[in-house]
C-alpha atoms as a PDB file:
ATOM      1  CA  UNK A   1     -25.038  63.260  -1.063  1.00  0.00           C
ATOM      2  CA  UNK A   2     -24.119  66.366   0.954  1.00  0.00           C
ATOM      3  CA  UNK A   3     -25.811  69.994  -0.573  1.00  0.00           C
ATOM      4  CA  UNK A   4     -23.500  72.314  -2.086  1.00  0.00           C
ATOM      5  CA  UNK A   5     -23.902  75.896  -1.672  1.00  0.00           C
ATOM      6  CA  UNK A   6     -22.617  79.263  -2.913  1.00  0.00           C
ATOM      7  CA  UNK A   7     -21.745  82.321  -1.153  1.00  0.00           C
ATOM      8  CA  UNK A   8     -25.521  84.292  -2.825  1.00  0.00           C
ATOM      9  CA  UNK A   9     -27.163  81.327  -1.870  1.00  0.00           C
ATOM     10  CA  UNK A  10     -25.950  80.848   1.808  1.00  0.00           C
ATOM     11  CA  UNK A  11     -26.451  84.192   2.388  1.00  0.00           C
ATOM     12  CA  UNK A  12     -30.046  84.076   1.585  1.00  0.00           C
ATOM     13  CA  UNK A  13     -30.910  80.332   3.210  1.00  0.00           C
ATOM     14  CA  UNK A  14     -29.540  82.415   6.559  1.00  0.00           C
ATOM     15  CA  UNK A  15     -31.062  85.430   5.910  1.00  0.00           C
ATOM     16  CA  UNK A  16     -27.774  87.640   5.970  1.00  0.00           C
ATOM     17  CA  UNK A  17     -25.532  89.996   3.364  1.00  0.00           C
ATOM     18  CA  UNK A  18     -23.069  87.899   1.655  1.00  0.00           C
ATOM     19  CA  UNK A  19     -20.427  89.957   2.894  1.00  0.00           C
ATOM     20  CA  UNK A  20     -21.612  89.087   6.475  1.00  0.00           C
ATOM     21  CA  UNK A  21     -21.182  85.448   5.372  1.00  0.00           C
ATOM     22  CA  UNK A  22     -17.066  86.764   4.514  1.00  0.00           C
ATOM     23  CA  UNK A  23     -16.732  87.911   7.801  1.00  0.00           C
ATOM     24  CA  UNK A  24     -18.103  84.846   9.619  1.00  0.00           C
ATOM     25  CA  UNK A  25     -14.859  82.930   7.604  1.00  0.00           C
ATOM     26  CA  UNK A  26     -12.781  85.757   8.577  1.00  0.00           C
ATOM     27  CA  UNK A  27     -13.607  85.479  12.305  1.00  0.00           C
ATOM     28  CA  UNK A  28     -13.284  81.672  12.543  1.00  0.00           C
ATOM     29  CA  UNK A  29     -17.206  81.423  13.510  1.00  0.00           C
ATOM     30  CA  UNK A  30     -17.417  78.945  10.651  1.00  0.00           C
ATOM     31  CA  UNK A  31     -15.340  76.454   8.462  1.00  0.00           C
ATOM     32  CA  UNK A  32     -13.042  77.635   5.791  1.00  0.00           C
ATOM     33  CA  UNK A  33     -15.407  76.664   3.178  1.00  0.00           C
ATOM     34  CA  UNK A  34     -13.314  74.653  -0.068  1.00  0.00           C
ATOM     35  CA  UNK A  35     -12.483  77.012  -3.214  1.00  0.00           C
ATOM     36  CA  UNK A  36     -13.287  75.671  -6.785  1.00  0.00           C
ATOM     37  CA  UNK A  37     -10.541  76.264  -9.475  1.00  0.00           C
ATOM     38  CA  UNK A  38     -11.949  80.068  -9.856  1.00  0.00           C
ATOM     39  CA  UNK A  39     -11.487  81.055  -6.617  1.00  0.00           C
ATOM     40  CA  UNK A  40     -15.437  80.860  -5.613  1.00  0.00           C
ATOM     41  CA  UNK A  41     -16.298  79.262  -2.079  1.00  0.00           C
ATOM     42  CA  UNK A  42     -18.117  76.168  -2.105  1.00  0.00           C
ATOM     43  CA  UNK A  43     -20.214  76.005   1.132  1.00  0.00           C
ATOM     44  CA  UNK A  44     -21.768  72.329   2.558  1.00  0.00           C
ATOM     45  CA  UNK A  45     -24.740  71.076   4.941  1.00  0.00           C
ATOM     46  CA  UNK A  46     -22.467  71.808   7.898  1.00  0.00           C
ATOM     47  CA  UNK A  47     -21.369  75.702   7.495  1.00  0.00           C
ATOM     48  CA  UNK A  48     -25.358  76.136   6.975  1.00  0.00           C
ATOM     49  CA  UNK A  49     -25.659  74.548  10.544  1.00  0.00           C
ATOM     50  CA  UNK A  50     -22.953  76.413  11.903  1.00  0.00           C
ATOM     51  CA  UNK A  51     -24.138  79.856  10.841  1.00  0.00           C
ATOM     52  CA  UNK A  52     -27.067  79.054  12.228  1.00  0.00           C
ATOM     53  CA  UNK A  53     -25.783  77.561  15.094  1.00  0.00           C
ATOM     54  CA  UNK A  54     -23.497  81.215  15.431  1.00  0.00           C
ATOM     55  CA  UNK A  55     -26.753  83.328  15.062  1.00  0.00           C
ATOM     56  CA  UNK A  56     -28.374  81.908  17.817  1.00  0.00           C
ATOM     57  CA  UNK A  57     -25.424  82.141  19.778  1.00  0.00           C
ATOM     58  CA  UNK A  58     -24.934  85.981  19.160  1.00  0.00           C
ATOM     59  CA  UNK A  59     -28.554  86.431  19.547  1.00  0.00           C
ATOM     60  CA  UNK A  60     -28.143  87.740  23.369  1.00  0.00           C
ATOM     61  CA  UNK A  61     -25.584  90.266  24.396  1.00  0.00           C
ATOM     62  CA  UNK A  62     -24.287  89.570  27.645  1.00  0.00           C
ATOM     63  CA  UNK A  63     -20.852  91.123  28.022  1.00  0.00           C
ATOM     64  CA  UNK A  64     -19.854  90.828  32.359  1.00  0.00           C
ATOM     65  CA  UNK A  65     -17.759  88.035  33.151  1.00  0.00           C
ATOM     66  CA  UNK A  66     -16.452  86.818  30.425  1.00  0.00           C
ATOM     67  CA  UNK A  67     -19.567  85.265  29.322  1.00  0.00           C
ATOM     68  CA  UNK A  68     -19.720  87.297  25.243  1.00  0.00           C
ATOM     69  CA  UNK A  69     -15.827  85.340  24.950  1.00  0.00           C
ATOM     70  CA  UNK A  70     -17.085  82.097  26.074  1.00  0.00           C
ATOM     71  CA  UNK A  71     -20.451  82.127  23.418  1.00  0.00           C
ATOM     72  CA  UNK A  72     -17.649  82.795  20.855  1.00  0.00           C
ATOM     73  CA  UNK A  73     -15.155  80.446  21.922  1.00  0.00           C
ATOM     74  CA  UNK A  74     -18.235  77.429  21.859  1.00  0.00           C
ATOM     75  CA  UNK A  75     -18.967  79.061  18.375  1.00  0.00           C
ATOM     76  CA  UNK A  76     -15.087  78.234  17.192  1.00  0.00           C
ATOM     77  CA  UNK A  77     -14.969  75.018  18.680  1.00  0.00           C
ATOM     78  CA  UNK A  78     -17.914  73.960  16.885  1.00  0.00           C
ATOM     79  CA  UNK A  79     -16.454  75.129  13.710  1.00  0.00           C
ATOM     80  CA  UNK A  80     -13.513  72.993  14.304  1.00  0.00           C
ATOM     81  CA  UNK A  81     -15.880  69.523  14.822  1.00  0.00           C
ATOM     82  CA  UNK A  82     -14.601  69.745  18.177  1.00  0.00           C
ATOM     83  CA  UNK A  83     -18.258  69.638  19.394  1.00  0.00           C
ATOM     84  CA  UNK A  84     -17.530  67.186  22.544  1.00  0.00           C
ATOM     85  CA  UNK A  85     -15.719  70.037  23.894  1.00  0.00           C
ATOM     86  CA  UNK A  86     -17.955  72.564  22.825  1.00  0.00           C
ATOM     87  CA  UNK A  87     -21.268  70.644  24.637  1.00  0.00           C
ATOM     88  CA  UNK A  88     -19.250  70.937  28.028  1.00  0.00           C
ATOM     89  CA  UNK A  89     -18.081  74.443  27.299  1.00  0.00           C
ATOM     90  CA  UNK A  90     -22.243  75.122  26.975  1.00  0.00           C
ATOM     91  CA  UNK A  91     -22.961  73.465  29.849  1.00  0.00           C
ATOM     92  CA  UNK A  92     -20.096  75.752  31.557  1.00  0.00           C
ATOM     93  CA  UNK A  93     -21.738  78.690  30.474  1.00  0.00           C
ATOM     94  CA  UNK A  94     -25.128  78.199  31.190  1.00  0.00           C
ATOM     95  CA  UNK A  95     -23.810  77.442  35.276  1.00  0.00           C
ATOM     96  CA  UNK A  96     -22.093  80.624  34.409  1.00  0.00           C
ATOM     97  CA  UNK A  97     -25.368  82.277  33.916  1.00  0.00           C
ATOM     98  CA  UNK A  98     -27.516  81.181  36.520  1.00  0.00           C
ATOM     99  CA  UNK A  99     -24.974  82.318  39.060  1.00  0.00           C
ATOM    100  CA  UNK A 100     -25.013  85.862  37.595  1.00  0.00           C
ATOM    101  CA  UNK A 101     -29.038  85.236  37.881  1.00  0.00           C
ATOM    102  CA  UNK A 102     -28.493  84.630  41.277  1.00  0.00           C
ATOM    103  CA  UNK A 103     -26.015  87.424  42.276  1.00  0.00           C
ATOM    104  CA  UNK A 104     -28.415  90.136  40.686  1.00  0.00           C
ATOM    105  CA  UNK A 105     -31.180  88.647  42.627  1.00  0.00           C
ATOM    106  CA  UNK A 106     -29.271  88.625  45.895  1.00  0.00           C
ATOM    107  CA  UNK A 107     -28.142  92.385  45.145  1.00  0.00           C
ATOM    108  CA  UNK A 108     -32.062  93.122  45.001  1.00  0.00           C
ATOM    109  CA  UNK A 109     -33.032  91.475  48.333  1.00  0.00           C
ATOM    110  CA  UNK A 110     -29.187  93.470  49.749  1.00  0.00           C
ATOM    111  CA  UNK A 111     -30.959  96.850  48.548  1.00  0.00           C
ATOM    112  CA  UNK A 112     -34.688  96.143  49.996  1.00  0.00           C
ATOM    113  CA  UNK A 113     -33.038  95.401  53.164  1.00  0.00           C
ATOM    114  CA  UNK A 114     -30.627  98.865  52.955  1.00  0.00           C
ATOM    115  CA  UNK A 115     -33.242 101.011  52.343  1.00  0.00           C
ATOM    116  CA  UNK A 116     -35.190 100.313  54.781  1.00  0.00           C
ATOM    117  CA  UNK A 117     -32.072 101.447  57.035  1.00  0.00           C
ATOM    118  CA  UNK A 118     -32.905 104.290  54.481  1.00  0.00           C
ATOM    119  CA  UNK A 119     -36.110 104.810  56.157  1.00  0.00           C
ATOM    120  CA  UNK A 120     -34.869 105.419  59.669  1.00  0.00           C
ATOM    121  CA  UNK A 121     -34.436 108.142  61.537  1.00  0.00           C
ATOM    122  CA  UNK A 122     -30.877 109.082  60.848  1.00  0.00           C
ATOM    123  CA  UNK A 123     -28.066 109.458  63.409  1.00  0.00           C
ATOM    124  CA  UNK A 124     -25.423 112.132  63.051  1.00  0.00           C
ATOM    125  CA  UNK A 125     -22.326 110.835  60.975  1.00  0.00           C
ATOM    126  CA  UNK A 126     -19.719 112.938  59.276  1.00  0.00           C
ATOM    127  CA  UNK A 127     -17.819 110.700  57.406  1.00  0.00           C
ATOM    128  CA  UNK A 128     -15.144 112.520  54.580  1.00  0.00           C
ATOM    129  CA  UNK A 129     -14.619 111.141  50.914  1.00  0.00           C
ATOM    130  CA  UNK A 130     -11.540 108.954  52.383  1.00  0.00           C
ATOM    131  CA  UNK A 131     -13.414 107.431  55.279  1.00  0.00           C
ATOM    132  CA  UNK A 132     -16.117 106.611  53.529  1.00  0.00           C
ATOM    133  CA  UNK A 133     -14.259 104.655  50.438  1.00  0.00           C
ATOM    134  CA  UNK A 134     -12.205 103.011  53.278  1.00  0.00           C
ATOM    135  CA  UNK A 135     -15.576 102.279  54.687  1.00  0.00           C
ATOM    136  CA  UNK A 136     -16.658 100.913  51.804  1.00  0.00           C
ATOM    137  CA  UNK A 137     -13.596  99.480  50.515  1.00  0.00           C
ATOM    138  CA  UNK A 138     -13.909 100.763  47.225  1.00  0.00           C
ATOM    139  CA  UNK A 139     -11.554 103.536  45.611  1.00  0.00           C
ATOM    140  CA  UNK A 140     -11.994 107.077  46.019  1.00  0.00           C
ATOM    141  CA  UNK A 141     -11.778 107.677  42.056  1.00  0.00           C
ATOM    142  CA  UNK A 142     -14.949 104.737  42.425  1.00  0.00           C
ATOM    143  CA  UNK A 143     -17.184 107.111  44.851  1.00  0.00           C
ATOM    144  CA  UNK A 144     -16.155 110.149  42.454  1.00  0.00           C
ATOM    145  CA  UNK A 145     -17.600 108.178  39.519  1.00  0.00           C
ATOM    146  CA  UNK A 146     -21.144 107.428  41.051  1.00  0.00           C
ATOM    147  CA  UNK A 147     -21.090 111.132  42.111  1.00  0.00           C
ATOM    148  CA  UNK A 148     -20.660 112.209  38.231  1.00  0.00           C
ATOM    149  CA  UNK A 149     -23.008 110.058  37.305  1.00  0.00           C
ATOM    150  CA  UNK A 150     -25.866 111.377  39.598  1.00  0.00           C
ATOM    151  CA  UNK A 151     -26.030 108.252  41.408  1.00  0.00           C
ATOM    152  CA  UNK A 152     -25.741 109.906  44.598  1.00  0.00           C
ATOM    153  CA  UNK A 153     -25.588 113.947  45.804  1.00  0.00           C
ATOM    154  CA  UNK A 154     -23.315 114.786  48.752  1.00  0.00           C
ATOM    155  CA  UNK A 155     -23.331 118.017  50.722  1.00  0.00           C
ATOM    156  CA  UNK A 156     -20.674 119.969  51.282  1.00  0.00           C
ATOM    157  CA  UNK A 157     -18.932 122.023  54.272  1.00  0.00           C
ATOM    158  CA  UNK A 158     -18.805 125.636  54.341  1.00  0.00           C
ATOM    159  CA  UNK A 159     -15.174 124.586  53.076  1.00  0.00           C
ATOM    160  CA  UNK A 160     -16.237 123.233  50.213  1.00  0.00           C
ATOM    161  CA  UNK A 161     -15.746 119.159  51.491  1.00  0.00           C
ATOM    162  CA  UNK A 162     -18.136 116.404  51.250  1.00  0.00           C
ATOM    163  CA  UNK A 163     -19.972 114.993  54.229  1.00  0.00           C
ATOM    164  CA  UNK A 164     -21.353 111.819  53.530  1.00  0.00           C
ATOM    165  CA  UNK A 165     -23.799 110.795  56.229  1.00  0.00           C
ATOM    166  CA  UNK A 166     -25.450 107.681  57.000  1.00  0.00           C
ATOM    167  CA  UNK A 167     -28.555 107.619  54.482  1.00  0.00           C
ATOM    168  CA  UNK A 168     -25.153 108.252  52.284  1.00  0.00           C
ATOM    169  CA  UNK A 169     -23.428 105.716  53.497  1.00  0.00           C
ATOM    170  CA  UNK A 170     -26.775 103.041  53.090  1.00  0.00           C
ATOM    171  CA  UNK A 171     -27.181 104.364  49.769  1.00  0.00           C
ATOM    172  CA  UNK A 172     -23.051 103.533  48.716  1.00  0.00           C
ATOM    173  CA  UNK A 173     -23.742 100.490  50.129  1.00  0.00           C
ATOM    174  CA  UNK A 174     -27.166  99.725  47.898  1.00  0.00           C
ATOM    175  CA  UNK A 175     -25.158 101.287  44.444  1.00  0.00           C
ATOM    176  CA  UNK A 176     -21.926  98.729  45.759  1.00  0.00           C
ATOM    177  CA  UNK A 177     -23.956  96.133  45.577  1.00  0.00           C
ATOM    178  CA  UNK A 178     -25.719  96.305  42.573  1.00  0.00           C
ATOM    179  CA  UNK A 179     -22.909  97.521  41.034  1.00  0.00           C
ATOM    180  CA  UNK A 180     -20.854  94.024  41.958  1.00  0.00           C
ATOM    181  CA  UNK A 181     -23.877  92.085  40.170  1.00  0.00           C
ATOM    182  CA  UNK A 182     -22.950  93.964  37.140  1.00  0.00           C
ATOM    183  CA  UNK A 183     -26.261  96.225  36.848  1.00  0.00           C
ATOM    184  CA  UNK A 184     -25.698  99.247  34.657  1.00  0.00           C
ATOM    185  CA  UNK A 185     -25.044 102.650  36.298  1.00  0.00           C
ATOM    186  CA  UNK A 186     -28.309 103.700  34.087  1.00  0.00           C
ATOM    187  CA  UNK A 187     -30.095 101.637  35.807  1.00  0.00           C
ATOM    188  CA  UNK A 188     -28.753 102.041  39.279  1.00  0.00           C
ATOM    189  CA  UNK A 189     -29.724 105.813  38.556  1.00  0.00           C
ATOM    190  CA  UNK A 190     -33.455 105.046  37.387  1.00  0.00           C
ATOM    191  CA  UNK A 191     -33.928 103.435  40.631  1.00  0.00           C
ATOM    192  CA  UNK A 192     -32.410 106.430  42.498  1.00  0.00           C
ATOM    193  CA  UNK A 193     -34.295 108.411  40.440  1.00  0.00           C
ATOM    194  CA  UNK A 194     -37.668 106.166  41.234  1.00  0.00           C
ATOM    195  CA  UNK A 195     -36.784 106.341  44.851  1.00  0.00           C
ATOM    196  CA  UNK A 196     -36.970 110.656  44.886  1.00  0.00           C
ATOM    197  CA  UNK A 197     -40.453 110.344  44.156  1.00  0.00           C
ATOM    198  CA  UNK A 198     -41.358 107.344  46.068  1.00  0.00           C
ATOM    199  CA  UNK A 199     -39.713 104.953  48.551  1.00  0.00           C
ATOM    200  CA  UNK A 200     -42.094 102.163  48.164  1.00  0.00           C
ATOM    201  CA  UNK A 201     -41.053 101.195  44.752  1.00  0.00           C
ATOM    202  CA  UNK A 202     -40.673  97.672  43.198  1.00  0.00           C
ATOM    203  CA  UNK A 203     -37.079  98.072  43.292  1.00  0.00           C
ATOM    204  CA  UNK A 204     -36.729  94.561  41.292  1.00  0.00           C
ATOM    205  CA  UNK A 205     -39.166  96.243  38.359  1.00  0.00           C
ATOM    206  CA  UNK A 206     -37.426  99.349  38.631  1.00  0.00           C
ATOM    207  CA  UNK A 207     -34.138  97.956  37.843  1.00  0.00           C
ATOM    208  CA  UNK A 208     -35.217  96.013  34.860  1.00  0.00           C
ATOM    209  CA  UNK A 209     -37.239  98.104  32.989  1.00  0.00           C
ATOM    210  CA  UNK A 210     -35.657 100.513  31.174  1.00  0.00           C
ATOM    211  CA  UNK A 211     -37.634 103.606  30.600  1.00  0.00           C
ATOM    212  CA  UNK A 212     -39.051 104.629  27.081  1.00  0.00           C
ATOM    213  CA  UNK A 213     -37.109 107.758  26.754  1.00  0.00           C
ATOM    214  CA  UNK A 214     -33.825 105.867  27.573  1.00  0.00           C
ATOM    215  CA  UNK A 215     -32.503 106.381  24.173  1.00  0.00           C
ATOM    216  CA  UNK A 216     -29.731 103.472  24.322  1.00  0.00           C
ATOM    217  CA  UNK A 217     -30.629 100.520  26.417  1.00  0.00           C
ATOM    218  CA  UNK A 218     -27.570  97.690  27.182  1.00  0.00           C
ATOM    219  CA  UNK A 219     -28.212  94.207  28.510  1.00  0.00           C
ATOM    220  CA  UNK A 220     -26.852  95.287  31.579  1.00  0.00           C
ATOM    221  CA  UNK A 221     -29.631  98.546  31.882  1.00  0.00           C
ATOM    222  CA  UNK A 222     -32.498  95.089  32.280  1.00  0.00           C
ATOM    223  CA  UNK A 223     -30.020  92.925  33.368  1.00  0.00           C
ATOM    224  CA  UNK A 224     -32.528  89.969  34.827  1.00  0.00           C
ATOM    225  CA  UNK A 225     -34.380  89.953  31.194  1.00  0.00           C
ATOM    226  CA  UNK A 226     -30.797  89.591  29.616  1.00  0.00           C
ATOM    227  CA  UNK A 227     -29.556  86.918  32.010  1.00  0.00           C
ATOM    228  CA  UNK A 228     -32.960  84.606  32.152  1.00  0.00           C
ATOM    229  CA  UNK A 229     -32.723  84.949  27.701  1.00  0.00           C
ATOM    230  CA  UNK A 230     -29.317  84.582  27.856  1.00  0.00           C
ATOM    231  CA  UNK A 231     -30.063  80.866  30.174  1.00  0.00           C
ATOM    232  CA  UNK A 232     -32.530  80.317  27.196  1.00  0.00           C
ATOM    233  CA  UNK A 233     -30.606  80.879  24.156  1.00  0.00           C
ATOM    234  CA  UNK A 234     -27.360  78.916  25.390  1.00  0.00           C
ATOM    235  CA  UNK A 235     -30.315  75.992  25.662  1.00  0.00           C
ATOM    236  CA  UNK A 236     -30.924  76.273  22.297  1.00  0.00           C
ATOM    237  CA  UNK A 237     -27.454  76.643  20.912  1.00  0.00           C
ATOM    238  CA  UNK A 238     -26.706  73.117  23.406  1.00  0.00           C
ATOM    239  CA  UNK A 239     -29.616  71.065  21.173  1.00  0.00           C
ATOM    240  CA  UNK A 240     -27.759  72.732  17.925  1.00  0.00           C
ATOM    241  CA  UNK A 241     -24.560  71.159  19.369  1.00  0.00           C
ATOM    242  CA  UNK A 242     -26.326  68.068  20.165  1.00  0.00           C
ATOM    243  CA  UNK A 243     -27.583  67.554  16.828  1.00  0.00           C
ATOM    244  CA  UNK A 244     -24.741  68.862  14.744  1.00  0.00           C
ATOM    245  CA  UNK A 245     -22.548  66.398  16.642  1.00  0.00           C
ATOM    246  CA  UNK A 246     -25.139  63.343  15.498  1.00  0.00           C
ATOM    247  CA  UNK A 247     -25.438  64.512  11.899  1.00  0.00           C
ATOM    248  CA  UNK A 248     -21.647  65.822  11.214  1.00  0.00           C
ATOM    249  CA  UNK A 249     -18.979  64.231  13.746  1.00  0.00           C
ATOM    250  CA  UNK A 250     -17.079  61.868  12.354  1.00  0.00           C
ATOM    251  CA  UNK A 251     -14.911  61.492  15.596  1.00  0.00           C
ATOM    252  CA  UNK A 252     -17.124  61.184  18.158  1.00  0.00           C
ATOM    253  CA  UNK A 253     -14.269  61.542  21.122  1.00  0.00           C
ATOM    254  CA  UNK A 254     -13.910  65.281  19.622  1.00  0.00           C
END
């Protein structure tokens, strides 16, 4: 015979504020529990699963790509039963994740290999604002934003116009790049920060460690940490699919 459960008492089996355990009904992360004759919710063995099943899910935030919809999405298909579709949409996601893995990775070895272009003696090049976001094909309103945000100083003319020269141009490049595998501008900036003070830095430790007077920190500020947990967790919310499929589906082409 299937447990029966109470608003109080799911609330404290998951470890949450009843009114949290409201909201979860009121998103669609679990079940519309039934409603006895006085209007109280009557919660079984399969909304505890699913709240726990949605906590583990939520554990990680990782917002770029899509990839916080898609954990919610599983999460709502699970809630349905439809856990069939909800496996594959896991399995989706965790591909999802290793190829953001492997694009911040790739951005890391793209940087090591621009700064040491960095290094070199460098050749005279004027470039203006326009050139260079045509060089760089990104938008001028982009370059303006990495400039406000003290990724990058440019020097002007007598006239007052930037001149961005080729360490400029290497160092666009490096913030482009990292940028496209979704690292944070505060971290991009703690590595240009690093680099001031000393070009032989472990850019890959740089960019991943947050520093302790960084008073918010995002996923995206150590994005490698929040990818490789993110791989983890979306392993652990498949086996909670796995088994809540075996113990609750009662159509198993769902």
């Amino acid at each position: 015979m299937e447990n029966k459960y109470k608003t109080a008492q799911v609330a404290k089996v998951i470890g949450i504020h009843p009114n949290t355990v409201r909201l979860y009904e009121k998103l669609e992360l679990i079940p519309k529990p039934q409603r006895l004759s006085n209007g109280y919710r009557v919660f079984l063995d399969f909304h505890i699963a699913q709240f726990k099943l949605a906590r583990t899910a939520l554990k990680v935030e990782v917002l770029q790509s899509g990839l916080r919809k898609n954990i919610i999405n599983i999460i709502k298909l699970s809630a349905q039963g439809k856990f069939k579709k909800a496996i594959a949409y896991t399995n989706n996601y965790i591909n999802q994740v290793k190829i953001e893995q492997k694009n911040a990775e790739e951005a890391i070895e793209i940087t090591k290999k621009l700064l040491s272009g960095i290094q070199e003696k460098e050749k005279e090049i004027a470039f203006t604002r326009k050139q260079t976001a045509d060089s760089l094909k990104v938008t001028i309103d982009t370059l303006r934003n990495w400039e406000m945000n003290g990724l990058i100083f440019v020097k002007r003319k007598q006239n007052g116009y930037r001149v961005y020269t080729k360490n400029d141009i290497q160092l666009l490049k490096i913030i482009r790049s990292l940028r496209c595998a979704n690292y944070s501008l505060a971290a991009i900036l703690r590595m240009v920060s690093a680099l001031s003070n000393n070009s032989e830095i472990d850019v890959r430790e740089v960019l991943n460690t947050p520093k302790a007077d960084e008073d918010i920190v995002t996923a995206c500020d150590k994005l490698l940490t929040s990818l490789s947990n993110a791989e983890l967790n979306a392993n652990c919310v498949l086996s909670q699919l796995k088994d809540m499929q075996e113990k609750f589906n009662i159509n198993p082409t769902v």
